[in-house]
PDB file of N, CA and C in Angstrom:
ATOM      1  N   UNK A   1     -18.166   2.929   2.997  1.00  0.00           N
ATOM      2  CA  UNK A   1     -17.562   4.238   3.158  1.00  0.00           C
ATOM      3  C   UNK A   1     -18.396   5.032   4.159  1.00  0.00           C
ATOM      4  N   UNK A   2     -17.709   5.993   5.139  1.00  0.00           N
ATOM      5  CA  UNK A   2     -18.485   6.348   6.242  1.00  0.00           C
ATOM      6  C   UNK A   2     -18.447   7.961   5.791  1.00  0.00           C
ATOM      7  N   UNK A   3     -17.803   8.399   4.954  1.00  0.00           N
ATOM      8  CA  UNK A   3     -18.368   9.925   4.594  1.00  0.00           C
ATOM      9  C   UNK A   3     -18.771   9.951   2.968  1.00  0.00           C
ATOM     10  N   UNK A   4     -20.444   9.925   3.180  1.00  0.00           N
ATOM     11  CA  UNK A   4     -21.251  10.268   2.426  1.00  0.00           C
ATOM     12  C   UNK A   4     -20.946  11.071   0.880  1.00  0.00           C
ATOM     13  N   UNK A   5     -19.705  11.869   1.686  1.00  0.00           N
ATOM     14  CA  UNK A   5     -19.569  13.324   0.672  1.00  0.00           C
ATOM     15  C   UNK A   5     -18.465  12.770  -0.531  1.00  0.00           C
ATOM     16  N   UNK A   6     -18.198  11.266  -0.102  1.00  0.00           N
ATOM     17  CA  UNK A   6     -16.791  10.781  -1.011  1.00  0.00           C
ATOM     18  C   UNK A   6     -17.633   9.579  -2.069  1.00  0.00           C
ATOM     19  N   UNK A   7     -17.742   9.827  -3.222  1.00  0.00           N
ATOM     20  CA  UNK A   7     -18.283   8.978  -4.138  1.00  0.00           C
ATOM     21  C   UNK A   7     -17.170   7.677  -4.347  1.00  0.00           C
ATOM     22  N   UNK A   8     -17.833   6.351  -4.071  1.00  0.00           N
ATOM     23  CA  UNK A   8     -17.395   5.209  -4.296  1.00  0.00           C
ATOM     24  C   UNK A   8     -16.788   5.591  -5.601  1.00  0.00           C
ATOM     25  N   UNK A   9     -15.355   4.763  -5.753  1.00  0.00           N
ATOM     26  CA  UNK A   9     -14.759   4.550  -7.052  1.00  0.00           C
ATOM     27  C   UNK A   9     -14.694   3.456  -8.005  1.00  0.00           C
ATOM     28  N   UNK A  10     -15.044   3.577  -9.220  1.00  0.00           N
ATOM     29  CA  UNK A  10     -15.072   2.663 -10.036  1.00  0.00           C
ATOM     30  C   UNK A  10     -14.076   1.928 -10.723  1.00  0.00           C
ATOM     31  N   UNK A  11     -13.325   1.052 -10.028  1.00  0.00           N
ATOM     32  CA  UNK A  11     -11.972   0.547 -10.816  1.00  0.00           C
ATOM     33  C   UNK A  11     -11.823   0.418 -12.669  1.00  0.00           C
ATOM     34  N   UNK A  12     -12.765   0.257 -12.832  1.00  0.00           N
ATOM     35  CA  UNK A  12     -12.879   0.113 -14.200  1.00  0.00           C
ATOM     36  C   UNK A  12     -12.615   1.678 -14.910  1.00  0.00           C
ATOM     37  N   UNK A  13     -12.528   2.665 -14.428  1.00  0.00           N
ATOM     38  CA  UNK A  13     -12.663   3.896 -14.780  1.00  0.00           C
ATOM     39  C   UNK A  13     -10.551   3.983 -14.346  1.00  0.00           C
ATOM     40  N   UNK A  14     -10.252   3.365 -13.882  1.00  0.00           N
ATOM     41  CA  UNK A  14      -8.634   3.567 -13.606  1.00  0.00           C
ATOM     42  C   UNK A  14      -8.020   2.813 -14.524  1.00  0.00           C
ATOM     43  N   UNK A  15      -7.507   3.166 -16.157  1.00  0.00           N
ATOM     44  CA  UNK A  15      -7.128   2.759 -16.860  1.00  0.00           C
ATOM     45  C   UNK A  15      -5.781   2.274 -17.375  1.00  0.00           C
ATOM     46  N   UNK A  16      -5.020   3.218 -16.610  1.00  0.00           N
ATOM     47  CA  UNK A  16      -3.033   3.174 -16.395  1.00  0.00           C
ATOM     48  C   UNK A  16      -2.611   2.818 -15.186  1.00  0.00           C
ATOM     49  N   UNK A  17      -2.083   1.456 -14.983  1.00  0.00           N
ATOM     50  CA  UNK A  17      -1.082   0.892 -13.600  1.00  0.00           C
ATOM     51  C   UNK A  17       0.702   1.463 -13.858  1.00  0.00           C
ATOM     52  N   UNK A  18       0.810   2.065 -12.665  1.00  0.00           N
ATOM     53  CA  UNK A  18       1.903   2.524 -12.610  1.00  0.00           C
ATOM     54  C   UNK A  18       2.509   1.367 -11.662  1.00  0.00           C
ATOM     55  N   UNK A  19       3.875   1.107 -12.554  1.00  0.00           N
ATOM     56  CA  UNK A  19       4.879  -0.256 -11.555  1.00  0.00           C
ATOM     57  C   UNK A  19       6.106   0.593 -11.428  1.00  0.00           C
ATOM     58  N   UNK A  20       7.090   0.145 -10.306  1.00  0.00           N
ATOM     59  CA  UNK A  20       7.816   1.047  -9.843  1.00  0.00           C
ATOM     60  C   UNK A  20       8.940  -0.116 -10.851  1.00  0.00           C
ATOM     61  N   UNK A  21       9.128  -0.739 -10.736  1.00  0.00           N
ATOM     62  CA  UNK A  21       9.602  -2.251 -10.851  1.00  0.00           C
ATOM     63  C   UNK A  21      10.987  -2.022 -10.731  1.00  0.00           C
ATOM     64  N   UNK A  22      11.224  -2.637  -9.350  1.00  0.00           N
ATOM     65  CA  UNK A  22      11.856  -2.467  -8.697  1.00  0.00           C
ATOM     66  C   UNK A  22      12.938  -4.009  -9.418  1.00  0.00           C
ATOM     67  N   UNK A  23      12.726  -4.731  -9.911  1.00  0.00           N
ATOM     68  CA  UNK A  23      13.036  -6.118 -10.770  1.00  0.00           C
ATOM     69  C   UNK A  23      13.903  -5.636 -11.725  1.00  0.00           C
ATOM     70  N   UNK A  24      13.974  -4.421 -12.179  1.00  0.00           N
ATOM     71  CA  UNK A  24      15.142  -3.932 -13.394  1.00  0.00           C
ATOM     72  C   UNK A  24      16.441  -3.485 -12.486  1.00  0.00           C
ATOM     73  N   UNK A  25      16.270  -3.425 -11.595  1.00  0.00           N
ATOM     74  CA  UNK A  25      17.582  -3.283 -10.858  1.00  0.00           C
ATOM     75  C   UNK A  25      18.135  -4.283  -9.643  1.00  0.00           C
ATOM     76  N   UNK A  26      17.449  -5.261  -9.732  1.00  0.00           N
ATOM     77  CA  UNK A  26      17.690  -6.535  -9.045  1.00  0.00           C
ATOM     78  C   UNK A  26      17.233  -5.934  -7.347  1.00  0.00           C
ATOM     79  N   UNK A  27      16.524  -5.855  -6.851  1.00  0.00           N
ATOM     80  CA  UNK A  27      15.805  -5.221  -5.384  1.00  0.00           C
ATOM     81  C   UNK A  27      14.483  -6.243  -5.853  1.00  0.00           C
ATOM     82  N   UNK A  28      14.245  -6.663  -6.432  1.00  0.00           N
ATOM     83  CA  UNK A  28      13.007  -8.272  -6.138  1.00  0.00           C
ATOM     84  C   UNK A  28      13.171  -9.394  -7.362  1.00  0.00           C
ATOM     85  N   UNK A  29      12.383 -10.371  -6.694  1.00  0.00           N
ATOM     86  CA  UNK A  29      12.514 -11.349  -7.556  1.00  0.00           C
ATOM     87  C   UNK A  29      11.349 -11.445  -8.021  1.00  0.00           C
ATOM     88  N   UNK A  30      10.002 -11.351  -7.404  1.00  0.00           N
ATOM     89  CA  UNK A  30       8.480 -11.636  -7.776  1.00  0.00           C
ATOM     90  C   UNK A  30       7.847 -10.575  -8.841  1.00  0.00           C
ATOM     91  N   UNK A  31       7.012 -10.978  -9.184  1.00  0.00           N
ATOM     92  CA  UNK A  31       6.488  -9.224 -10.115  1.00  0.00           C
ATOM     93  C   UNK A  31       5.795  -8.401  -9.182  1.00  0.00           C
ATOM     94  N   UNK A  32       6.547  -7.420  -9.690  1.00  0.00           N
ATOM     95  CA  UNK A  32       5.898  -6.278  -8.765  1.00  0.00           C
ATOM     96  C   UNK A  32       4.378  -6.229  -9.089  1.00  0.00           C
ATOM     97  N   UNK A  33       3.688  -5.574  -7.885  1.00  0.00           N
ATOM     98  CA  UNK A  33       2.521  -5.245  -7.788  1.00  0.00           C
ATOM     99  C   UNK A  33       2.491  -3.760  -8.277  1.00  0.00           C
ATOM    100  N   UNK A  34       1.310  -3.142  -9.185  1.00  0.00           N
ATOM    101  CA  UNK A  34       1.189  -1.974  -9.483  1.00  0.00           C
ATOM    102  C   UNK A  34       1.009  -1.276  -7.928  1.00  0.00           C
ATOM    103  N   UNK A  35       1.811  -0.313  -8.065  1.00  0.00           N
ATOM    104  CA  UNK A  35       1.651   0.570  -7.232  1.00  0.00           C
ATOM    105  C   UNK A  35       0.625   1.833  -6.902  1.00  0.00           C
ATOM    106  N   UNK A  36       0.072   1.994  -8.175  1.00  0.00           N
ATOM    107  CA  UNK A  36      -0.826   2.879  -8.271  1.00  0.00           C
ATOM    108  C   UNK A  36      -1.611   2.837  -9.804  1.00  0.00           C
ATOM    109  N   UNK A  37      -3.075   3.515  -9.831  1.00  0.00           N
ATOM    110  CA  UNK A  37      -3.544   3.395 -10.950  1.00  0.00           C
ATOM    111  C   UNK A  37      -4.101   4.834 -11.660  1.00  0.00           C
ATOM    112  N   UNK A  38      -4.088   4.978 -12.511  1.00  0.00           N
ATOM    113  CA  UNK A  38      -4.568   6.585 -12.514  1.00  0.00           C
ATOM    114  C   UNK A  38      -5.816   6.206 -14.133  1.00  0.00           C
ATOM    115  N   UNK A  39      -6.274   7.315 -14.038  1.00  0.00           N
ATOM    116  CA  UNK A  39      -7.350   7.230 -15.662  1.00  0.00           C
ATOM    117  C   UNK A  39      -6.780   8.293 -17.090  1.00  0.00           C
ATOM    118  N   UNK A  40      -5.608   8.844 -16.303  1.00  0.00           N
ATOM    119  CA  UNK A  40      -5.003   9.954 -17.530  1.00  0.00           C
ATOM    120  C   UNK A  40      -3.495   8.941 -17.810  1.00  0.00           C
ATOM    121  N   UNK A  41      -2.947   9.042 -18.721  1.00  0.00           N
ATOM    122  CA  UNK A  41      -1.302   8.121 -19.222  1.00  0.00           C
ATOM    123  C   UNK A  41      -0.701   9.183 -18.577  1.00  0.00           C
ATOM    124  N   UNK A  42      -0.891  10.385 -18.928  1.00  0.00           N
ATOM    125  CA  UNK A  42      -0.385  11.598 -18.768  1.00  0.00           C
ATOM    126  C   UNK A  42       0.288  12.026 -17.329  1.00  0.00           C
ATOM    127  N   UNK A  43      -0.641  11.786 -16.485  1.00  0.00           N
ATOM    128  CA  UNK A  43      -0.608  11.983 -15.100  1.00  0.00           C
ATOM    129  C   UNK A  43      -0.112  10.557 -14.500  1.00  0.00           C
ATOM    130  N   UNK A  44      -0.362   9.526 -14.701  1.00  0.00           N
ATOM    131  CA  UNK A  44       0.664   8.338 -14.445  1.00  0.00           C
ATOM    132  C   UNK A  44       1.693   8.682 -14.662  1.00  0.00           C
ATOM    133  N   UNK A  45       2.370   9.062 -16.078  1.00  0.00           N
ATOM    134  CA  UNK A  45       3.384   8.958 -16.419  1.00  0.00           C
ATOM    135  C   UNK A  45       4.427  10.186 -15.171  1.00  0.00           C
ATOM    136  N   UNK A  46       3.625  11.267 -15.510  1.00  0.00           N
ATOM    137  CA  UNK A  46       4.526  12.025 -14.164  1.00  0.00           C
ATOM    138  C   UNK A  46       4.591  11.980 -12.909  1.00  0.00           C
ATOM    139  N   UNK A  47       3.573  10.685 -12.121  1.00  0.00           N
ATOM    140  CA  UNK A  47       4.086  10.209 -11.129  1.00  0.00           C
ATOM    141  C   UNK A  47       5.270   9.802 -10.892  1.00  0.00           C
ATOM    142  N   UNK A  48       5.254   8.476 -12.052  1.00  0.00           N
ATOM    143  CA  UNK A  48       6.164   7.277 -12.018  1.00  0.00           C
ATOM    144  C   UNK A  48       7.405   8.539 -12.356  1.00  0.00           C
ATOM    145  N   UNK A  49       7.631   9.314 -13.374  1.00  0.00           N
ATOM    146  CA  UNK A  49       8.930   9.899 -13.485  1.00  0.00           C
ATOM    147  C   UNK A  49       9.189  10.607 -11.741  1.00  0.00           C
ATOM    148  N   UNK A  50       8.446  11.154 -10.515  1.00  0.00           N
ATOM    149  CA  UNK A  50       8.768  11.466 -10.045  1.00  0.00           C
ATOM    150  C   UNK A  50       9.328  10.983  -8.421  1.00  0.00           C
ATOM    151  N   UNK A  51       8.409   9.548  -8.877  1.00  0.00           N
ATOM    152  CA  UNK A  51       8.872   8.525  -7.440  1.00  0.00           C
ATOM    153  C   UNK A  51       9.898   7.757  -7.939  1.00  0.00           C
ATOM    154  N   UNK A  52      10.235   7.270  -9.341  1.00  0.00           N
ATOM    155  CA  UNK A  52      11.162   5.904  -9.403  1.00  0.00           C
ATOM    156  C   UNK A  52      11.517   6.604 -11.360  1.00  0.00           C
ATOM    157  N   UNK A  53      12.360   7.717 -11.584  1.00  0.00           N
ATOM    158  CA  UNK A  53      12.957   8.234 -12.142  1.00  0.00           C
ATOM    159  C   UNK A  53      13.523   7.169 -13.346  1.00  0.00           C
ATOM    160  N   UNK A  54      14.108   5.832 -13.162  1.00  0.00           N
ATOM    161  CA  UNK A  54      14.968   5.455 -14.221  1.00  0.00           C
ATOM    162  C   UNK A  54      14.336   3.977 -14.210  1.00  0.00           C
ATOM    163  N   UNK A  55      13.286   3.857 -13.343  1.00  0.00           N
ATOM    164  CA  UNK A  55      12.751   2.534 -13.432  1.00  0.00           C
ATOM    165  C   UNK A  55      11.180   2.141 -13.504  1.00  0.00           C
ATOM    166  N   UNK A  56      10.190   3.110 -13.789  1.00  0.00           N
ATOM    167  CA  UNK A  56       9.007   2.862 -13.375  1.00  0.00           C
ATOM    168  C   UNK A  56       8.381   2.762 -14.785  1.00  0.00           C
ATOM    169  N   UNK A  57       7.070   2.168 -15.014  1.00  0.00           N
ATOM    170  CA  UNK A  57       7.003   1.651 -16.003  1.00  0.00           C
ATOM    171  C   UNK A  57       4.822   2.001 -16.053  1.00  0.00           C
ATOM    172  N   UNK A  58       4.475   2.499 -17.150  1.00  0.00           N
ATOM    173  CA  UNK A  58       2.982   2.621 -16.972  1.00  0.00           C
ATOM    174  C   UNK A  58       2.254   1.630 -18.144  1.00  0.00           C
ATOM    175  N   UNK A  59       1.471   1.128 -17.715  1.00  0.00           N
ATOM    176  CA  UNK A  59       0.647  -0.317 -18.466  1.00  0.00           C
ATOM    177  C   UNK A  59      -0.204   0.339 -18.290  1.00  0.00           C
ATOM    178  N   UNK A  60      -0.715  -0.222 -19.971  1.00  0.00           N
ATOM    179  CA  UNK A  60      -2.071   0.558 -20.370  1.00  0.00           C
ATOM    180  C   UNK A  60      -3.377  -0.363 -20.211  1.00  0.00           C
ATOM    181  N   UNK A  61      -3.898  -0.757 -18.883  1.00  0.00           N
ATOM    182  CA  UNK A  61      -4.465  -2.552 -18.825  1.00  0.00           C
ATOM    183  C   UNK A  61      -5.590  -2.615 -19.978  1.00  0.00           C
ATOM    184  N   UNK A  62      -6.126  -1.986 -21.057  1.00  0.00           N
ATOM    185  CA  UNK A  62      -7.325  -1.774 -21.216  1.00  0.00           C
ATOM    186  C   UNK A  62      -6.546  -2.943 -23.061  1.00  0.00           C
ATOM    187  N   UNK A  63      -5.520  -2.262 -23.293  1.00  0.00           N
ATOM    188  CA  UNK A  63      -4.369  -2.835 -24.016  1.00  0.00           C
ATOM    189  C   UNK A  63      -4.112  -4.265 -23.675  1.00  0.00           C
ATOM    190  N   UNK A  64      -3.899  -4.534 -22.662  1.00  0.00           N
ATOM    191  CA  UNK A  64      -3.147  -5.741 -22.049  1.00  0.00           C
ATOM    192  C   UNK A  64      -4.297  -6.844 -21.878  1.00  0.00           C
ATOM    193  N   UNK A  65      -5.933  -6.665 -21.533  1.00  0.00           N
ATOM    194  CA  UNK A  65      -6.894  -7.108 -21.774  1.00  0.00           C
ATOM    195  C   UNK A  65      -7.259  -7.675 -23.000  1.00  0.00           C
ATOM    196  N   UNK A  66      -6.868  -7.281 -23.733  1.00  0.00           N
ATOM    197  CA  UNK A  66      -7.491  -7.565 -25.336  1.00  0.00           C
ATOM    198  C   UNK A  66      -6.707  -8.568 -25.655  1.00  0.00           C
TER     199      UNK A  66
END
């Protein structure tokens, strides 16, 4: 990272993958890739309601690990 002032991020600290999944309405065949990850459910969740309304889906990986 070339500006100092931006603290490296710790993936492990990003606990909710937001999927658009684009697969419930037939637009792919592969599994979608998370599109984004956030550390609140809360704030995932009102992404996904605001990019992909009737299809987006938030995984809790910390859940899905175990």
């Amino acid at each position: 990272m070339s500006d100092i002032r931006l603290a490296a991020p710790d993936p492990a600290a990003f606990r909710y993958a937001v999927y658009a999944c684009s697969s419930k309405i037939d637009l792919s065949i592969p599994p979608d890739p998370a599109v984004a990850l956030f550390d609140h459910k809360g704030i995932a969740e009102s992404f996904g309601r605001l990019m992909w309304p009737s299809t987006f889906e938030v995984v809790d990986l910390m859940e899905t690990a175990r």
